[in-house]
C-alpha atoms as a PDB file:
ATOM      1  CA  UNK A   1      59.722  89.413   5.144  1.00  0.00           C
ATOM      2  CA  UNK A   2      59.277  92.892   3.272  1.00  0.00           C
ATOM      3  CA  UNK A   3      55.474  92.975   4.761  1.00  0.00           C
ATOM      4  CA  UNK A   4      56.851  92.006   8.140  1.00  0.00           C
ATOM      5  CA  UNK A   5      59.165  94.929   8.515  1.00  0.00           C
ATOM      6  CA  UNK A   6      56.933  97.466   6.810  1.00  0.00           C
ATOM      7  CA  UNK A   7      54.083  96.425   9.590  1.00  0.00           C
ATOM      8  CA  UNK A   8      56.354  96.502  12.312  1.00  0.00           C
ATOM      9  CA  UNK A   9      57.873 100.088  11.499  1.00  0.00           C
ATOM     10  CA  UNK A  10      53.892 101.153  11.384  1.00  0.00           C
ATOM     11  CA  UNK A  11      53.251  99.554  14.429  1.00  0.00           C
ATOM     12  CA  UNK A  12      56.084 101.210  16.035  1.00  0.00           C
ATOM     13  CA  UNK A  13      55.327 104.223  14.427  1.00  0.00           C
ATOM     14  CA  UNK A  14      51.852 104.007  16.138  1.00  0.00           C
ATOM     15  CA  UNK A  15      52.797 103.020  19.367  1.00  0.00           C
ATOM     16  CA  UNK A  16      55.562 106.368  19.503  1.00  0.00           C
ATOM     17  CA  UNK A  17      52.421 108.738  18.467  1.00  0.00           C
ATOM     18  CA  UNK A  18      50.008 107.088  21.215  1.00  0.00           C
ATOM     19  CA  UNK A  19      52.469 107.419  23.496  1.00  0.00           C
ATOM     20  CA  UNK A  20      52.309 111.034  25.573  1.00  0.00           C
ATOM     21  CA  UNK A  21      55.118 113.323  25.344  1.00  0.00           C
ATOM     22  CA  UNK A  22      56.969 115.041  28.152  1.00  0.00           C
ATOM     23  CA  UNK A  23      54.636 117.914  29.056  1.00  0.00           C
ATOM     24  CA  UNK A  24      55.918 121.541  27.936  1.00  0.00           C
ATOM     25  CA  UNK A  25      56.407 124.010  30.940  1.00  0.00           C
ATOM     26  CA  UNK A  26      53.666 126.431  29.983  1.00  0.00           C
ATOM     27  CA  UNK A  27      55.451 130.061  29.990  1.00  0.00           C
ATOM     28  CA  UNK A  28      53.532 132.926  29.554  1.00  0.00           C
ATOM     29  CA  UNK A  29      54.153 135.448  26.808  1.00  0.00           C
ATOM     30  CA  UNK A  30      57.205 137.807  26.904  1.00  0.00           C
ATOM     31  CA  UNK A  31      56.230 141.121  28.303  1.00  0.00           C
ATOM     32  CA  UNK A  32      57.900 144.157  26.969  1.00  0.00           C
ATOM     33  CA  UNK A  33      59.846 145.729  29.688  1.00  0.00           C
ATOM     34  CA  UNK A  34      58.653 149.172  31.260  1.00  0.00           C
ATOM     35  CA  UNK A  35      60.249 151.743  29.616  1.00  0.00           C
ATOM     36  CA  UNK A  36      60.885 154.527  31.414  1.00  0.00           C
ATOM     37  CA  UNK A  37      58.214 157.744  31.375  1.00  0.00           C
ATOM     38  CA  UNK A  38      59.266 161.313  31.754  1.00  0.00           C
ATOM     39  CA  UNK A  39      56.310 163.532  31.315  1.00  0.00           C
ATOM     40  CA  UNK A  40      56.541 167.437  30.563  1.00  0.00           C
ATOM     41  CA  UNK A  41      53.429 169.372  31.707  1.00  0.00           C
ATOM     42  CA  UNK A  42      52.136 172.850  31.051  1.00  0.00           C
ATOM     43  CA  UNK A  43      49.390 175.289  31.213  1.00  0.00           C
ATOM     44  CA  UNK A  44      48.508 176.650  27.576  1.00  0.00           C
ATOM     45  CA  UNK A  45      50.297 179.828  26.952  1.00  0.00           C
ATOM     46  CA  UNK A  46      48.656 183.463  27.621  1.00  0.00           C
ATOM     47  CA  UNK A  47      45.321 183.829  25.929  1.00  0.00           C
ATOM     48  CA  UNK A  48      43.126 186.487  24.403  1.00  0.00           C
ATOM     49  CA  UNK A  49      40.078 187.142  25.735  1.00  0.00           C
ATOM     50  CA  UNK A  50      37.910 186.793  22.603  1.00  0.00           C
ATOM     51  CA  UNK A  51      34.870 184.506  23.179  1.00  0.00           C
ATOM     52  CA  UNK A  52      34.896 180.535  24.039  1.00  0.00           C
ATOM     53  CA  UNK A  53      37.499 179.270  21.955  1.00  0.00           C
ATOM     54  CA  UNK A  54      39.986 181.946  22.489  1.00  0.00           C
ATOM     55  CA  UNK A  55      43.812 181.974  20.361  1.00  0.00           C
ATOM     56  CA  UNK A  56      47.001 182.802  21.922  1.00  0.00           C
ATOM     57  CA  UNK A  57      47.618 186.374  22.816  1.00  0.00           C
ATOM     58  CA  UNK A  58      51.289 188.343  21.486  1.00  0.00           C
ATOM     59  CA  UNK A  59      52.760 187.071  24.613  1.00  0.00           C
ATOM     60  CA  UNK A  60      50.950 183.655  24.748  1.00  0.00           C
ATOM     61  CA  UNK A  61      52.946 183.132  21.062  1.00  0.00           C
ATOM     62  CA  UNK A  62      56.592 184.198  22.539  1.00  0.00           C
ATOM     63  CA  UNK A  63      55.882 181.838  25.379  1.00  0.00           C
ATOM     64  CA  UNK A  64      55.684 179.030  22.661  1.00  0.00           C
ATOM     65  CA  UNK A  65      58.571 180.032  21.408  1.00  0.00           C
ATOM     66  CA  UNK A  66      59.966 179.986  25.041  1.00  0.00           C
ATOM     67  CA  UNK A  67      59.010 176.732  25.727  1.00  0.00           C
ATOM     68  CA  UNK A  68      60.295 175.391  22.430  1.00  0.00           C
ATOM     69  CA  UNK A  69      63.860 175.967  23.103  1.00  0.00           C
ATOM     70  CA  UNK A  70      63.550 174.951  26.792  1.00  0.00           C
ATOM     71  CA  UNK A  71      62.457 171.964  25.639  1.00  0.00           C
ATOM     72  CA  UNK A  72      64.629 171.611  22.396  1.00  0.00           C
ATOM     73  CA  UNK A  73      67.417 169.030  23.874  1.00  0.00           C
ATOM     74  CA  UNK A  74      64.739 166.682  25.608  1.00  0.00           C
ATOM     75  CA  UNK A  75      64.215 164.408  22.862  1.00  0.00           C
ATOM     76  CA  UNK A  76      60.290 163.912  23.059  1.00  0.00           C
ATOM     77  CA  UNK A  77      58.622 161.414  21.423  1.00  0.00           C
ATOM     78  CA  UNK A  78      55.329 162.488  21.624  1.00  0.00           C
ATOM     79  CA  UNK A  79      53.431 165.991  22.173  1.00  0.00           C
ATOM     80  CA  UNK A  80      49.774 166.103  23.211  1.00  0.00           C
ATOM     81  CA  UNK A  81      47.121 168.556  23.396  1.00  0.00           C
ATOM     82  CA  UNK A  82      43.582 169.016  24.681  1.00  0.00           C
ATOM     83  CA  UNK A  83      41.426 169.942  21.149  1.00  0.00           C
ATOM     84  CA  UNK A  84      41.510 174.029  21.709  1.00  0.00           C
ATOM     85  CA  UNK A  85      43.178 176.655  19.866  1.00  0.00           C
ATOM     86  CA  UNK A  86      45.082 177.557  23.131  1.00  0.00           C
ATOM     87  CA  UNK A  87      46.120 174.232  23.628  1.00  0.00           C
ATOM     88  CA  UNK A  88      47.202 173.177  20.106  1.00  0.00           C
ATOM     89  CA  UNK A  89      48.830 176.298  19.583  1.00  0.00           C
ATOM     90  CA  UNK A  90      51.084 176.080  22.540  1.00  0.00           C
ATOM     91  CA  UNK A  91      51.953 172.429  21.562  1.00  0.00           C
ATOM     92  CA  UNK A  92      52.682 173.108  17.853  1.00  0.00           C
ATOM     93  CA  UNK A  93      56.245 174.817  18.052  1.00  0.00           C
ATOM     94  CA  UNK A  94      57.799 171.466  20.044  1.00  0.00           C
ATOM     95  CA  UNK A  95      55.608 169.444  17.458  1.00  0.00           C
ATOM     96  CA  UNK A  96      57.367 171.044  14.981  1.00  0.00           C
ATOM     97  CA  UNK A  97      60.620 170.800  15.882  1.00  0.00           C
ATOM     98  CA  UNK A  98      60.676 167.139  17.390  1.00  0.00           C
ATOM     99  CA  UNK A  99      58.637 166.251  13.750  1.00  0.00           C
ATOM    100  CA  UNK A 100      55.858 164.710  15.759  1.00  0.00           C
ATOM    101  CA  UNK A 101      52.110 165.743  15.545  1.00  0.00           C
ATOM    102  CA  UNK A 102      49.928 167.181  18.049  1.00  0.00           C
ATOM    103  CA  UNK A 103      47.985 164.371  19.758  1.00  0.00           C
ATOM    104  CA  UNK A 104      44.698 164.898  21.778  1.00  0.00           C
ATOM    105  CA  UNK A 105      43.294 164.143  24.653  1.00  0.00           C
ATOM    106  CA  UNK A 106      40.406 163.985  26.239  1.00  0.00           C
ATOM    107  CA  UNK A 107      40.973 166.270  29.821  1.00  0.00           C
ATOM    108  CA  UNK A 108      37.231 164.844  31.003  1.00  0.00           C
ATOM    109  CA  UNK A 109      39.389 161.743  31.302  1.00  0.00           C
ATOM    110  CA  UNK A 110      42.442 162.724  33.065  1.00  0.00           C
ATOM    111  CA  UNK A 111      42.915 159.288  34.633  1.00  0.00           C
ATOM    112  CA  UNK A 112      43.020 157.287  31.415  1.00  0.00           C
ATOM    113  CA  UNK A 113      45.162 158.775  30.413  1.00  0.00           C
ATOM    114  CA  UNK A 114      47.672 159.255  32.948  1.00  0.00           C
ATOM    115  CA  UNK A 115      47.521 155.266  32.655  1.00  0.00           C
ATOM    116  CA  UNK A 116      47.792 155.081  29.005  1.00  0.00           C
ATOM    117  CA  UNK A 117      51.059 157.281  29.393  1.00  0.00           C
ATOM    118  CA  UNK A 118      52.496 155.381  31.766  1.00  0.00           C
ATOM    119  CA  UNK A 119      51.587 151.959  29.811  1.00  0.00           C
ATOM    120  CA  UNK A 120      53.691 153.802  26.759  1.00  0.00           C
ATOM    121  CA  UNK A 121      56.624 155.271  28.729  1.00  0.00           C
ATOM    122  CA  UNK A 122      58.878 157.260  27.076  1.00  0.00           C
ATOM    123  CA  UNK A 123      59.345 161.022  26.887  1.00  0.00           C
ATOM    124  CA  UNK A 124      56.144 163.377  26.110  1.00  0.00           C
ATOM    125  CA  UNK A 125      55.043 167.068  26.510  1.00  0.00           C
ATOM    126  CA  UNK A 126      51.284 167.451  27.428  1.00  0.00           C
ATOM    127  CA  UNK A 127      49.203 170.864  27.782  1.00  0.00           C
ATOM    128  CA  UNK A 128      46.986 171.307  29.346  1.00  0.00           C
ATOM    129  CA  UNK A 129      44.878 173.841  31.253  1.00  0.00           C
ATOM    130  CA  UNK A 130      44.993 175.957  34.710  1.00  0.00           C
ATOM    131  CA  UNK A 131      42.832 172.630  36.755  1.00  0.00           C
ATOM    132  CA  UNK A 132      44.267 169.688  34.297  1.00  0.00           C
ATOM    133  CA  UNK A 133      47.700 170.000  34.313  1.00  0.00           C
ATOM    134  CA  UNK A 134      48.481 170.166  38.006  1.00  0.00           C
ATOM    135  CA  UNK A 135      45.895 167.286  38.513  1.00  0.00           C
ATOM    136  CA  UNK A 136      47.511 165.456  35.751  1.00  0.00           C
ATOM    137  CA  UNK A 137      50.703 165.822  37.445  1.00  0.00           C
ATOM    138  CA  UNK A 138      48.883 164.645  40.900  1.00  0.00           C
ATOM    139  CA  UNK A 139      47.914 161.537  39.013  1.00  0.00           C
ATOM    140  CA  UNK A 140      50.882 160.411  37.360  1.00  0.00           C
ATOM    141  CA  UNK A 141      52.288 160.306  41.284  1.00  0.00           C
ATOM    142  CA  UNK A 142      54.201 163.971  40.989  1.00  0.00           C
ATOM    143  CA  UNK A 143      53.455 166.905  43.438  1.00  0.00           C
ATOM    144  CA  UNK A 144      50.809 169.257  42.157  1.00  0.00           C
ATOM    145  CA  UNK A 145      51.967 172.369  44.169  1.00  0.00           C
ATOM    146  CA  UNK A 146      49.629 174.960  44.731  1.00  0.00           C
ATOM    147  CA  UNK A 147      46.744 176.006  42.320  1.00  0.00           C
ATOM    148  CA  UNK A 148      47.450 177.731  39.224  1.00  0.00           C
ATOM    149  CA  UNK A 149      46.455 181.411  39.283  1.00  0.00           C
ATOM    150  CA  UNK A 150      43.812 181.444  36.635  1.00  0.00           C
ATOM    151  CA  UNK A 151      44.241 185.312  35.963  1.00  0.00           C
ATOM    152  CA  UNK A 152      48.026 185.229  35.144  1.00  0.00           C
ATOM    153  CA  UNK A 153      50.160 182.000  35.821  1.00  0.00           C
ATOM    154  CA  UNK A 154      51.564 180.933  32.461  1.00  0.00           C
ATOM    155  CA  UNK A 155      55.484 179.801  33.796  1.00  0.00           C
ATOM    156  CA  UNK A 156      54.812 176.592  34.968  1.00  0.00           C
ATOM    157  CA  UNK A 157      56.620 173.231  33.850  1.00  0.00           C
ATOM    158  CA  UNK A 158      56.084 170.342  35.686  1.00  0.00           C
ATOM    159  CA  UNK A 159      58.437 167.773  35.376  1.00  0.00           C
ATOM    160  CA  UNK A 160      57.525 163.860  36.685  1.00  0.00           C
ATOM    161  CA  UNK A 161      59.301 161.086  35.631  1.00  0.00           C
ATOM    162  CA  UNK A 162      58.855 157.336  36.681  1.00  0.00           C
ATOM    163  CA  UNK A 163      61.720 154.921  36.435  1.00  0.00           C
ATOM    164  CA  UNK A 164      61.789 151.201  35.766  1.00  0.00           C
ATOM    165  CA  UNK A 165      60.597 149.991  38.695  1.00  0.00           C
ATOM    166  CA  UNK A 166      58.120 152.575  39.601  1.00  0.00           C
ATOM    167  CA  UNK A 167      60.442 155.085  41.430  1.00  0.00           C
ATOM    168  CA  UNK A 168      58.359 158.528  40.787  1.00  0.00           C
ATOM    169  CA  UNK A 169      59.951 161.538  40.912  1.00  0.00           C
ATOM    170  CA  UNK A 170      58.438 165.344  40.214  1.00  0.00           C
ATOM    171  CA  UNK A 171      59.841 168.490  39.964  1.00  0.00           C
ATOM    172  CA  UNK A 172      58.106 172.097  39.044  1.00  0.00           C
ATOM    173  CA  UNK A 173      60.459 174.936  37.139  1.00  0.00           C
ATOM    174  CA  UNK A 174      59.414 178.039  35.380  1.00  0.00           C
ATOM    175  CA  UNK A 175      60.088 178.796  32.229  1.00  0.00           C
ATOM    176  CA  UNK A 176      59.635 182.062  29.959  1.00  0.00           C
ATOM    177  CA  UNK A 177      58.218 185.756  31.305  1.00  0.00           C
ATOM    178  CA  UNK A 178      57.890 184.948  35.234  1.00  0.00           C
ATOM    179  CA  UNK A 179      54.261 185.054  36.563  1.00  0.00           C
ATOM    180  CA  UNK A 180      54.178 187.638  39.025  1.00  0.00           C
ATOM    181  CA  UNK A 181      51.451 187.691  41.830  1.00  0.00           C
ATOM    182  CA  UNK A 182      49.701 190.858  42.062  1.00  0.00           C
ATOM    183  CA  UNK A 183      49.992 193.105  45.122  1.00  0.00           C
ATOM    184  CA  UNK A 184      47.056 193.351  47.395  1.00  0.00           C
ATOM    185  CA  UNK A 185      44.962 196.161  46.759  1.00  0.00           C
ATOM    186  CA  UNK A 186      45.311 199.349  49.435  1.00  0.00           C
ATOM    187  CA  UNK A 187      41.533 198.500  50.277  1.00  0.00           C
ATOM    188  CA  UNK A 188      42.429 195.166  50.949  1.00  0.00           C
ATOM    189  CA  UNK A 189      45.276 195.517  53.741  1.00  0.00           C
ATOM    190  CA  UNK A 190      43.233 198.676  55.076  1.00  0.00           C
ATOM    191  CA  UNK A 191      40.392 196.303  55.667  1.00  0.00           C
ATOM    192  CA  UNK A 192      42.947 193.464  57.017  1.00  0.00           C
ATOM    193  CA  UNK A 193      44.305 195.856  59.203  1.00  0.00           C
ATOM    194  CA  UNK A 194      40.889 196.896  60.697  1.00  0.00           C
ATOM    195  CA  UNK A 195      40.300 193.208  62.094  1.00  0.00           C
ATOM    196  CA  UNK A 196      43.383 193.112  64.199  1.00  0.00           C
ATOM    197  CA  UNK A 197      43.171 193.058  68.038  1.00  0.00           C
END
């Protein structure tokens, strides 16, 4: 009688595993929600004009300063820099005080990584130069404005944030000495004039 019931638990044992289970809703894999981006963007401070790699100039090094206590109550998470003196230099102050380090970039790929930032969200600060950061600005989905003036346009902070569900939204400021356009030279305007009808 012992055998009898040991076999017929197996047997019923054997017949449960042949016997297919309720199939499992597949679901895929929980994505991690969007978080928010809001991206800071500026030209490297003023410059000297010392061969390829130039540093920052007297004023280039206030601007830092400048742009450091602009900055100070925006809580940014990370602070990136193309890989020149200029760059990393004007980066380094809001480094410093947010305790982050510089990150760099590669501005030959400007689209990456506008779509690596936006794949990280958060809050950064990226510098950039006089034809990156306005087209880094364009990519992200913000308003470029006008170009930079190469010569002397140092003020500019871009602002572009994208929400949750995609909302962009851009805004440009100026921050530190203000960038002054220079008056047309006499010759200029005489030589303007001389074309009217």
């Amino acid at each position: 009688m012992k055998n009898t019931i040991a076999l017929l638990i197996v047997a019923f044992a054997i017949l449960l595993a042949g016997c297919p289970s309720e199939p499992t809703e597949q679901k895929p894999p929980p994505t991690a929600e969007q978080k928010p981006l809001v991206v800071f963007l500026v030209r490297h401070a003023e410059k000297t004009d010392d061969g390829k790699d130039p540093e920052l100039s007297e004023a280039g090094k206030a601007r830092t300063e400048v742009l450091a206590e602009t900055l100070k109550s925006s809580d940014i998470e990370h602070v990136h820099s193309t890989d020149f003196i200029r760059t990393r230099d004007t980066a380094a102050p809001v480094a410093k005080a947010e305790g982050v380090e510089v990150e760099k970039y590669d501005p030959k790929d400007l689209a990456g990584f506008a779509k690596k930032l936006k794949e990280t969200g958060g809050r950064h600060l990226v510098v950039g130069h006089s034809n990156t950061t306005p087209e880094l600005a364009k990519l992200l989905g913000g308003d470029p404005g006008t170009a930079i003036d190469e010569k002397g346009e140092y003020d500019r902070l871009y602002i572009v944030t994208i929400g949750k569900d995609g909302t962009v939204n851009s805004v440009l400021l100026r921050y530190g000495a203000a960038f002054e356009k220079p008056a047309e030279s006499e010759e200029k305007k005489e030589a303007a004039g001389s074309m009217m009808f």
